[in-house]
C-alpha atoms as a PDB file:
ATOM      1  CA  UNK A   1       0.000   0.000   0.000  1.00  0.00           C
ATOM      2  CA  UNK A   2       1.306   3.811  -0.944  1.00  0.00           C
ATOM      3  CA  UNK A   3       1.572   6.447   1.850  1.00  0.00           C
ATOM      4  CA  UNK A   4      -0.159   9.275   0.875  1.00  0.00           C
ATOM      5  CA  UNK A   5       1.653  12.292   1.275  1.00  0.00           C
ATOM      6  CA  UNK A   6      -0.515  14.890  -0.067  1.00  0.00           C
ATOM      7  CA  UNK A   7      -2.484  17.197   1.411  1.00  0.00           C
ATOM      8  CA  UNK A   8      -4.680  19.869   0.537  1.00  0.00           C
ATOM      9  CA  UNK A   9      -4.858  23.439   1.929  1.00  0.00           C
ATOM     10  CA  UNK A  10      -7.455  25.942   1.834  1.00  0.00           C
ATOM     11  CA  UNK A  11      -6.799  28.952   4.391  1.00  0.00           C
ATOM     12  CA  UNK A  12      -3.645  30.030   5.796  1.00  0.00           C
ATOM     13  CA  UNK A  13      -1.496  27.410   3.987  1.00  0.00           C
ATOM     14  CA  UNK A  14      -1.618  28.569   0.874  1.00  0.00           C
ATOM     15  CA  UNK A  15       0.151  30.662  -1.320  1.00  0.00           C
ATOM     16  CA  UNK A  16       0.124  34.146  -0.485  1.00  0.00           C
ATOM     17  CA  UNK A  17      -1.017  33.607   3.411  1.00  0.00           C
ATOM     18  CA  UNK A  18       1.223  33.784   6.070  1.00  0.00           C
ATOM     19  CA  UNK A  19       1.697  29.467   6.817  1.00  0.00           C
ATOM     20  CA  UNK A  20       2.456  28.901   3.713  1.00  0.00           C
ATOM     21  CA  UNK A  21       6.252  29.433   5.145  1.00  0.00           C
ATOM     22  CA  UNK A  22       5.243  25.820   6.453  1.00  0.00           C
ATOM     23  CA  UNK A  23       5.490  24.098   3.723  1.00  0.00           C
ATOM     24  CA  UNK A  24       8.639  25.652   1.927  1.00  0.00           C
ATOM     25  CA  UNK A  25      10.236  21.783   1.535  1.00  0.00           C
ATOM     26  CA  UNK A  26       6.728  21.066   0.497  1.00  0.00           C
ATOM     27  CA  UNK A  27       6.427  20.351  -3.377  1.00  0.00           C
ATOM     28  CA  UNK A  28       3.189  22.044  -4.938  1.00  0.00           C
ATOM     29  CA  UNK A  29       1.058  20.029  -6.850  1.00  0.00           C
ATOM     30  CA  UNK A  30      -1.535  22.315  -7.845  1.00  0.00           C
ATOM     31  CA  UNK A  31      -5.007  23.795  -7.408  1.00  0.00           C
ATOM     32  CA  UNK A  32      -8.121  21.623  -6.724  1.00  0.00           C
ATOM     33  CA  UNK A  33     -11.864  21.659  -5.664  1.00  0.00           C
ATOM     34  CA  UNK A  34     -13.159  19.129  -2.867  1.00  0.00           C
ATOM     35  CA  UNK A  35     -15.427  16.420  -4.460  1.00  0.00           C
ATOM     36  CA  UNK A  36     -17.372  16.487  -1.130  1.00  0.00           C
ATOM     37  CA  UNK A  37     -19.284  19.534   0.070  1.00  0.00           C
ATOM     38  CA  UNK A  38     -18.619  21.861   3.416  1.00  0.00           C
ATOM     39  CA  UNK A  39     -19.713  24.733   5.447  1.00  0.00           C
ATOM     40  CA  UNK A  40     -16.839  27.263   5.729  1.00  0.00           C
ATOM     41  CA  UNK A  41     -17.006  29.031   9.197  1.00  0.00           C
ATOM     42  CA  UNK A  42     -14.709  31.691   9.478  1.00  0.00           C
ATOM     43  CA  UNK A  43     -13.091  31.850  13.128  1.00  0.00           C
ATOM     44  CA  UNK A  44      -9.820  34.579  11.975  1.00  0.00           C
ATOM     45  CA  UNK A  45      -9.033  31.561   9.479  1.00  0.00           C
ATOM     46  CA  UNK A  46     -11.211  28.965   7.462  1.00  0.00           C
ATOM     47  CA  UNK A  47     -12.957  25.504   9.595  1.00  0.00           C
ATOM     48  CA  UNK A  48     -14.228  23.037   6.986  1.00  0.00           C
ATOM     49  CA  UNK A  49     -16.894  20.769   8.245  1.00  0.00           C
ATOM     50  CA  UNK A  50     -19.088  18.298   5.982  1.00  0.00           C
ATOM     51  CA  UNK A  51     -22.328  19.397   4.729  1.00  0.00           C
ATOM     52  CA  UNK A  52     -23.744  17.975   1.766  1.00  0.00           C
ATOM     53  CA  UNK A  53     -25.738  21.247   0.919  1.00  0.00           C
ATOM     54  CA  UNK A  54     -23.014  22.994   1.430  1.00  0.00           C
ATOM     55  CA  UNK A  55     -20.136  23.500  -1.666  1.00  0.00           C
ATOM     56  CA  UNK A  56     -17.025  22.315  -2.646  1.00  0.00           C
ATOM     57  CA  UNK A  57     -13.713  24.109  -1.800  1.00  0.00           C
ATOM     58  CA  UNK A  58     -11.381  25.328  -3.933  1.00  0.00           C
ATOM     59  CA  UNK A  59      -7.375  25.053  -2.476  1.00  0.00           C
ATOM     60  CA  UNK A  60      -4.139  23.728  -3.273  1.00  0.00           C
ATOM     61  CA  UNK A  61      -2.569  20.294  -3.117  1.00  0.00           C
ATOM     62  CA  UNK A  62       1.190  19.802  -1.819  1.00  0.00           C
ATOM     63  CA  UNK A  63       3.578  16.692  -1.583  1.00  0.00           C
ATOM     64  CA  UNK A  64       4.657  16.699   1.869  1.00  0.00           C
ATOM     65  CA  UNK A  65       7.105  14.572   3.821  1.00  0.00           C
ATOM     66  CA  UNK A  66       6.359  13.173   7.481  1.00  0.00           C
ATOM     67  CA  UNK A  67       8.237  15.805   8.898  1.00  0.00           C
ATOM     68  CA  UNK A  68       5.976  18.254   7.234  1.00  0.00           C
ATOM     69  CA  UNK A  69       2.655  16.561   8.806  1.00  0.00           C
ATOM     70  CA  UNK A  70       4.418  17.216  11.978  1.00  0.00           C
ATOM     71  CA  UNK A  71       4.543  20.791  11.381  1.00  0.00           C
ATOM     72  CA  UNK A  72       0.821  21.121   9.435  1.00  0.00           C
ATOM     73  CA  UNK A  73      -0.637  18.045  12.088  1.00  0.00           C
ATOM     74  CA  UNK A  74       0.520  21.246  15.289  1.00  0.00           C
ATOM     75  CA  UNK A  75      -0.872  23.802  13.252  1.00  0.00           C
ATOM     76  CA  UNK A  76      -4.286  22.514  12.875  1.00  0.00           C
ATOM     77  CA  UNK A  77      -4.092  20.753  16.588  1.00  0.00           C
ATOM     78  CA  UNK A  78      -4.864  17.653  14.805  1.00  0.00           C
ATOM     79  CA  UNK A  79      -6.976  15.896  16.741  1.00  0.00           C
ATOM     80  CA  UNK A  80      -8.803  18.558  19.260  1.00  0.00           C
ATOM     81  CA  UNK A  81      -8.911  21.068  17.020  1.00  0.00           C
ATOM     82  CA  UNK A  82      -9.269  19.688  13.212  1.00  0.00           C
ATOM     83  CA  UNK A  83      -9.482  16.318  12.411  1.00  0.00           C
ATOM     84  CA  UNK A  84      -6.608  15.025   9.495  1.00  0.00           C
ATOM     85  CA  UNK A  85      -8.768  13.109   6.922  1.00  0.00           C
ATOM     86  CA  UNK A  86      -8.737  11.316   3.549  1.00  0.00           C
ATOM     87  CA  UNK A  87     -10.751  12.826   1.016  1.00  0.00           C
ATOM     88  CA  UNK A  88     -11.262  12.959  -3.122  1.00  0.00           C
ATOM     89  CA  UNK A  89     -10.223  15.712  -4.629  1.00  0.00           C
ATOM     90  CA  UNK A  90     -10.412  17.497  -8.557  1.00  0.00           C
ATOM     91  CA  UNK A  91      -6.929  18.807  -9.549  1.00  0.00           C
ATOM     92  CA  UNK A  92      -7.143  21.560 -12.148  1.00  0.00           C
ATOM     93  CA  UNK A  93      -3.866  20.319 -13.934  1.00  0.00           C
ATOM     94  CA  UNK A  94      -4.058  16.190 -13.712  1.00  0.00           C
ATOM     95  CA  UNK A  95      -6.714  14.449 -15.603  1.00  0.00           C
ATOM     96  CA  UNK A  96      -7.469  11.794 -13.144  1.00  0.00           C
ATOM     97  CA  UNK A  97      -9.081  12.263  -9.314  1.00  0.00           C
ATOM     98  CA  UNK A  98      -6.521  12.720  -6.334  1.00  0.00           C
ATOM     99  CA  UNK A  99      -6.702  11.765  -3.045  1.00  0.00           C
ATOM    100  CA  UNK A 100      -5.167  13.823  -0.302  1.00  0.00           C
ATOM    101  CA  UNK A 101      -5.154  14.537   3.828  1.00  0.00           C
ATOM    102  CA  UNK A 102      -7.070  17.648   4.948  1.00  0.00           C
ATOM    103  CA  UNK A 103      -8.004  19.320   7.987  1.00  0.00           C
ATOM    104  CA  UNK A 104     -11.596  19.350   9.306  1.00  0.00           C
ATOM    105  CA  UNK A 105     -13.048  20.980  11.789  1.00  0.00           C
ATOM    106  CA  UNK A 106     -14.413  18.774  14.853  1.00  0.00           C
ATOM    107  CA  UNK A 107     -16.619  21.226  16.636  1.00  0.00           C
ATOM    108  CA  UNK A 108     -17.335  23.968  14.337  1.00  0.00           C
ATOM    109  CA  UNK A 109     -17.516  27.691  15.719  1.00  0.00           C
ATOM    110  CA  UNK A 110     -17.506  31.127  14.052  1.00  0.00           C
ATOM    111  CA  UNK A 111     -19.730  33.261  11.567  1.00  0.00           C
ATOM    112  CA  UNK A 112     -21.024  31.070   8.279  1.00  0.00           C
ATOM    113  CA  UNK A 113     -18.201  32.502   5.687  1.00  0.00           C
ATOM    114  CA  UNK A 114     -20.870  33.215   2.876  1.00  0.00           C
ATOM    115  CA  UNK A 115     -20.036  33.761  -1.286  1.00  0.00           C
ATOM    116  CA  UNK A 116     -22.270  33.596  -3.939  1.00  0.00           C
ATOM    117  CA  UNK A 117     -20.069  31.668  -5.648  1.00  0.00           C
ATOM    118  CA  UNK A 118     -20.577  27.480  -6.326  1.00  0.00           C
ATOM    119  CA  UNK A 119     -17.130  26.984  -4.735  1.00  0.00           C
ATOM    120  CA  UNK A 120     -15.347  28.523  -1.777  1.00  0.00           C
ATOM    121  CA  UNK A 121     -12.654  30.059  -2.518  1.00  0.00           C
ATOM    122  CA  UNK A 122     -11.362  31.142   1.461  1.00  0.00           C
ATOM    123  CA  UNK A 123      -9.441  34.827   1.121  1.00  0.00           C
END
């Protein structure tokens, strides 16, 4: 079986936000929408949690290595805060479905980030 290694960001760790210095070692991928639908609450930075009326989320996919996860896994209090789980995701530049770690919320809090958009796209 292959260790999976990727995960995909959608708040602070991407490009142009200020944990992105995280994942520096990190190789990028490339930019992808969430097969699954969420509710984005916005707490200061973006909490993901599963709603199938909700929409997919667009972010960025990254290679990482396990000392990365360490890093990303402290972030995101991985287990008390967020909750590191495999999901299916659309990336804009491969032609076949990727699957990937990310971060969801356990016990959502915050205001209901709203966009009239059919994808999130966290700023």
């Amino acid at each position: 079986m292959n260790k999976n290694n990727k995960l995909f960001v959608y708040g602070t760790l991407k490009r142009g936000f200020g944990n992105n210095m995280i994942l520096r070692n990190s190789d990028f991928i490339g930019c992808a929408t969430t097969k699954d639908s969420f509710d984005v609450y916005d707490c200061g930075f973006p909490c993901a949690y599963p709603n199938q009326d909700g929409k997919r989320l667009y972010g960025e996919i990254y290679e990482l290595t396990d000392e990365d996860f360490i890093f990303t896994d402290s972030l995101e209090s991985n287990g008390s805060l967020y909750q590191r789980e495999i999901l299916k995701f659309d990336c804009y530049n491969l032609d076949y479905i990727v699957e990937a770690w990310v971060y969801i919320i356990i016990n959502p809090f915050g205001s209901l980030y709203e966009t009239n958009s059919d994808i999130i796209n966290w700023k």
